[in-house]
C-alpha atoms as a PDB file:
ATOM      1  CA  UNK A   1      44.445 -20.714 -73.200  1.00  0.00           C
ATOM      2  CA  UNK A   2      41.426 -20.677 -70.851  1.00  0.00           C
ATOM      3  CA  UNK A   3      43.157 -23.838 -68.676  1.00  0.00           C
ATOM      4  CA  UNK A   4      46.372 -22.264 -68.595  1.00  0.00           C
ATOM      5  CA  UNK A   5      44.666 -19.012 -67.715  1.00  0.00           C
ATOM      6  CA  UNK A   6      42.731 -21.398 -64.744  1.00  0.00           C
ATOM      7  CA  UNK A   7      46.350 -22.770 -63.897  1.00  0.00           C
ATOM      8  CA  UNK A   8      47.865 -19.766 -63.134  1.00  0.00           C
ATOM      9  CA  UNK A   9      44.581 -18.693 -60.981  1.00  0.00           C
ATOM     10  CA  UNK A  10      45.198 -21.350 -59.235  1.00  0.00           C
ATOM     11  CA  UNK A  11      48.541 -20.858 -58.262  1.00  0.00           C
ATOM     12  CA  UNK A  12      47.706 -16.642 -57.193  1.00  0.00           C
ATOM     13  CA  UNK A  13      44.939 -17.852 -55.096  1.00  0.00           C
ATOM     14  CA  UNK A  14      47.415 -20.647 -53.398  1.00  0.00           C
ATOM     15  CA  UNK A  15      49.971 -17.488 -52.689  1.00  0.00           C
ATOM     16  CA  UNK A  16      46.679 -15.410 -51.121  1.00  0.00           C
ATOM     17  CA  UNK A  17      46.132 -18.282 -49.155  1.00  0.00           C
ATOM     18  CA  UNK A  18      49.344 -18.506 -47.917  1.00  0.00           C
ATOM     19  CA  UNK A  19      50.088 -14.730 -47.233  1.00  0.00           C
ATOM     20  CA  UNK A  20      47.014 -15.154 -44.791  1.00  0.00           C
ATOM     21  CA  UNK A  21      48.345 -18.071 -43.669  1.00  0.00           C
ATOM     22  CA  UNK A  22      51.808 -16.584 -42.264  1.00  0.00           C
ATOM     23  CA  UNK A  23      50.981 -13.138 -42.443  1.00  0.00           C
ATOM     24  CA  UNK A  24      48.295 -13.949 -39.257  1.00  0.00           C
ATOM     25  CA  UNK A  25      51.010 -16.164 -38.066  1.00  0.00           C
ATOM     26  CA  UNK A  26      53.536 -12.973 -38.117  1.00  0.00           C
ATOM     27  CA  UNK A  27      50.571 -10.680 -36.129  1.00  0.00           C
ATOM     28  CA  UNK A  28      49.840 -13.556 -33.803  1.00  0.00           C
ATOM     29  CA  UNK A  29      53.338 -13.537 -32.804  1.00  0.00           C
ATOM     30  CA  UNK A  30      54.123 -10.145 -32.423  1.00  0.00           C
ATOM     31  CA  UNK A  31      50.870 -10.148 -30.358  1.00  0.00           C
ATOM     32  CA  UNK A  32      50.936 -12.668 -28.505  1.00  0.00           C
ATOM     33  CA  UNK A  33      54.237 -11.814 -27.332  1.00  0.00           C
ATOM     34  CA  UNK A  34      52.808  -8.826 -25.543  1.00  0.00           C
ATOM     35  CA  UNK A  35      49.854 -10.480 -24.254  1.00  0.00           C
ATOM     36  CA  UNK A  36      49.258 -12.100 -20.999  1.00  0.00           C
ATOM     37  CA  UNK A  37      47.373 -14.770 -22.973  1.00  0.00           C
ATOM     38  CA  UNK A  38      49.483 -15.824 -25.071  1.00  0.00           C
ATOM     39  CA  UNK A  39      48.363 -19.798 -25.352  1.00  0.00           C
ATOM     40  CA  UNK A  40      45.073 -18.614 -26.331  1.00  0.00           C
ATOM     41  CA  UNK A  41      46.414 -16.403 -29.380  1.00  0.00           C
ATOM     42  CA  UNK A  42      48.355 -19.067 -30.525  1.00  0.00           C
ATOM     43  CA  UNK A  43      45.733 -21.449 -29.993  1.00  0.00           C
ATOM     44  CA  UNK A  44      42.722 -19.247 -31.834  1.00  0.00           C
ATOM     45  CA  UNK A  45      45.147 -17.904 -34.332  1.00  0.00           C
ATOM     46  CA  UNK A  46      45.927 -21.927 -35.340  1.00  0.00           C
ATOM     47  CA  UNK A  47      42.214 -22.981 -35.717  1.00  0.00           C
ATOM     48  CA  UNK A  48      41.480 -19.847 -37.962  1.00  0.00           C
ATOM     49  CA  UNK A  49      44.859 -20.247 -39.963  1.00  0.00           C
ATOM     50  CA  UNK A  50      44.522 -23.668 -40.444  1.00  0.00           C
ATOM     51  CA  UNK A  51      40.561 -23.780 -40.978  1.00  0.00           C
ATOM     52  CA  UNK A  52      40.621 -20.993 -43.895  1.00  0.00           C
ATOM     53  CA  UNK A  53      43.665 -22.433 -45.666  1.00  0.00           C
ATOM     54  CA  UNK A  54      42.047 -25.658 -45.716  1.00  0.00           C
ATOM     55  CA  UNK A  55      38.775 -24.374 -47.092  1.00  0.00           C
ATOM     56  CA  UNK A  56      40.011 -22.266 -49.423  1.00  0.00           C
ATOM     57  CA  UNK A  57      42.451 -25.315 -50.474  1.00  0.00           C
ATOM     58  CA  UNK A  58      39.710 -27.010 -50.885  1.00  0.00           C
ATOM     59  CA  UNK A  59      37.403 -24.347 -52.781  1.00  0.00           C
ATOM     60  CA  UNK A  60      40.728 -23.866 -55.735  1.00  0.00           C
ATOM     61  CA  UNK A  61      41.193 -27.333 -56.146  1.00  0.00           C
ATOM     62  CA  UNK A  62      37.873 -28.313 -56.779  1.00  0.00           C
ATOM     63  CA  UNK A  63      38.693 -32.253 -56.950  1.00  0.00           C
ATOM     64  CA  UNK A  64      41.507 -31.411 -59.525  1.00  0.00           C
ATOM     65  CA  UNK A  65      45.008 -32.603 -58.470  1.00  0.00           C
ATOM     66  CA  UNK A  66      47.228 -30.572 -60.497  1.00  0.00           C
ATOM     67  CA  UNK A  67      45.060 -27.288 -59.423  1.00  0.00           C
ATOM     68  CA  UNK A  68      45.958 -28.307 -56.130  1.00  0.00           C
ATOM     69  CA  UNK A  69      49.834 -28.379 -56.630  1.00  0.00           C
ATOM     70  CA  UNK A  70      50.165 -25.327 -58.120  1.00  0.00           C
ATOM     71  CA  UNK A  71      47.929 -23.691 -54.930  1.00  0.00           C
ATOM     72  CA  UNK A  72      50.359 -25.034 -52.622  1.00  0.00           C
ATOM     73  CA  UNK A  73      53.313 -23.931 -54.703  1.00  0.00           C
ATOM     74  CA  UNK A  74      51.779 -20.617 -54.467  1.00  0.00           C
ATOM     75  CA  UNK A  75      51.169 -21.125 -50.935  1.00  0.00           C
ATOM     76  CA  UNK A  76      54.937 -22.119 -50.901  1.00  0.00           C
ATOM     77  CA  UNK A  77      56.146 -19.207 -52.605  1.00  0.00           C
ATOM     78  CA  UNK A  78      53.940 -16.657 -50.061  1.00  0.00           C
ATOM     79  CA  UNK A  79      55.839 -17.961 -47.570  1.00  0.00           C
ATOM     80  CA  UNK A  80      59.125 -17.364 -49.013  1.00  0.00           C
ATOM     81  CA  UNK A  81      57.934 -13.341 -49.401  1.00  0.00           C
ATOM     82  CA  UNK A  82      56.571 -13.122 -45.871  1.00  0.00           C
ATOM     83  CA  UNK A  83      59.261 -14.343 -44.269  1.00  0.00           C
ATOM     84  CA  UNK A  84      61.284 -12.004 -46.594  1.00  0.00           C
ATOM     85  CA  UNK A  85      59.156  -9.427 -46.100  1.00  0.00           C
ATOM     86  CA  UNK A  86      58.749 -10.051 -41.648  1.00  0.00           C
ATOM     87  CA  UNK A  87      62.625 -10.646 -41.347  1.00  0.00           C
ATOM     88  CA  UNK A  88      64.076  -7.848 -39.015  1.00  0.00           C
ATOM     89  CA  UNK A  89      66.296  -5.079 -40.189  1.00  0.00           C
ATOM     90  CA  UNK A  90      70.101  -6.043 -40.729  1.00  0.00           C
ATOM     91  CA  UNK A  91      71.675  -2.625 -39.999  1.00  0.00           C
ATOM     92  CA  UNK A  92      73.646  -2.192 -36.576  1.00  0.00           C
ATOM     93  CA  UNK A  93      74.693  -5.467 -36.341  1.00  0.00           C
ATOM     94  CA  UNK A  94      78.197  -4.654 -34.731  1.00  0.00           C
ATOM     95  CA  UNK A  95      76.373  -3.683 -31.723  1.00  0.00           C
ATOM     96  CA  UNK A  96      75.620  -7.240 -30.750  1.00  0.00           C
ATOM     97  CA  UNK A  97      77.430  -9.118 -28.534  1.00  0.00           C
ATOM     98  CA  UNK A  98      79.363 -11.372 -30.078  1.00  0.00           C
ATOM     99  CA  UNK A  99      77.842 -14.763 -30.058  1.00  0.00           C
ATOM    100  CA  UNK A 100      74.580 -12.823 -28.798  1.00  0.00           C
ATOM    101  CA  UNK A 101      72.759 -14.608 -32.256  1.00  0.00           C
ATOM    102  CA  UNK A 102      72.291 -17.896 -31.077  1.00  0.00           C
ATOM    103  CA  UNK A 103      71.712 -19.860 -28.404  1.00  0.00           C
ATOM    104  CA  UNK A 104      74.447 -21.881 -26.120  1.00  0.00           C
END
């Protein structure tokens, strides 16, 4: 019971990761599009996203492979719900122009 119980922490703290992970990526985007900097948000925003999800990567796997999957299925899985969660509203959509969704 207690590994399972250790299994399953594993895989919540891999989603916690993760919805750091691309939740700072959402903010640094919506800032950083309204910035006159915006290399240097993307830039910063990279070295702290990337530094803490390796640490804490690190920190729940504690040298044990299969604790490792399941944190990166976790961290998976939080970034199926932010990017469900950041995706913009789908109401409206016949005021488009048509073929205004994509690129040429």
């Amino acid at each position: 019971m207690n590994e399972g119980l250790g299994l399953l922490s594993a895989v919540a703290a891999g989603a916690l990761l993760g919805a750091m992970f691309y939740g700072g990526l959402w903010w640094t985007v919506r800032r950083a599009l309204a910035s006159t900097r915006a290399a240097l948000w993307f830039a910063g925003s990279m070295l702290l996203r990337m530094g803490l999800a390796l640490a804490g990567l690190y920190f729940v796997a504690g040298g044990d492979w299969q604790r490792l999957l399941l944190c990166l299925l976790g961290f998976m899985l939080a970034r199926l719900a932010v990017s469900w969660l950041a995706r913009p509203p789908q109401g409206n959509s016949a005021a488009q122009a048509p073929g205004s969704g994509h690129a040429p």
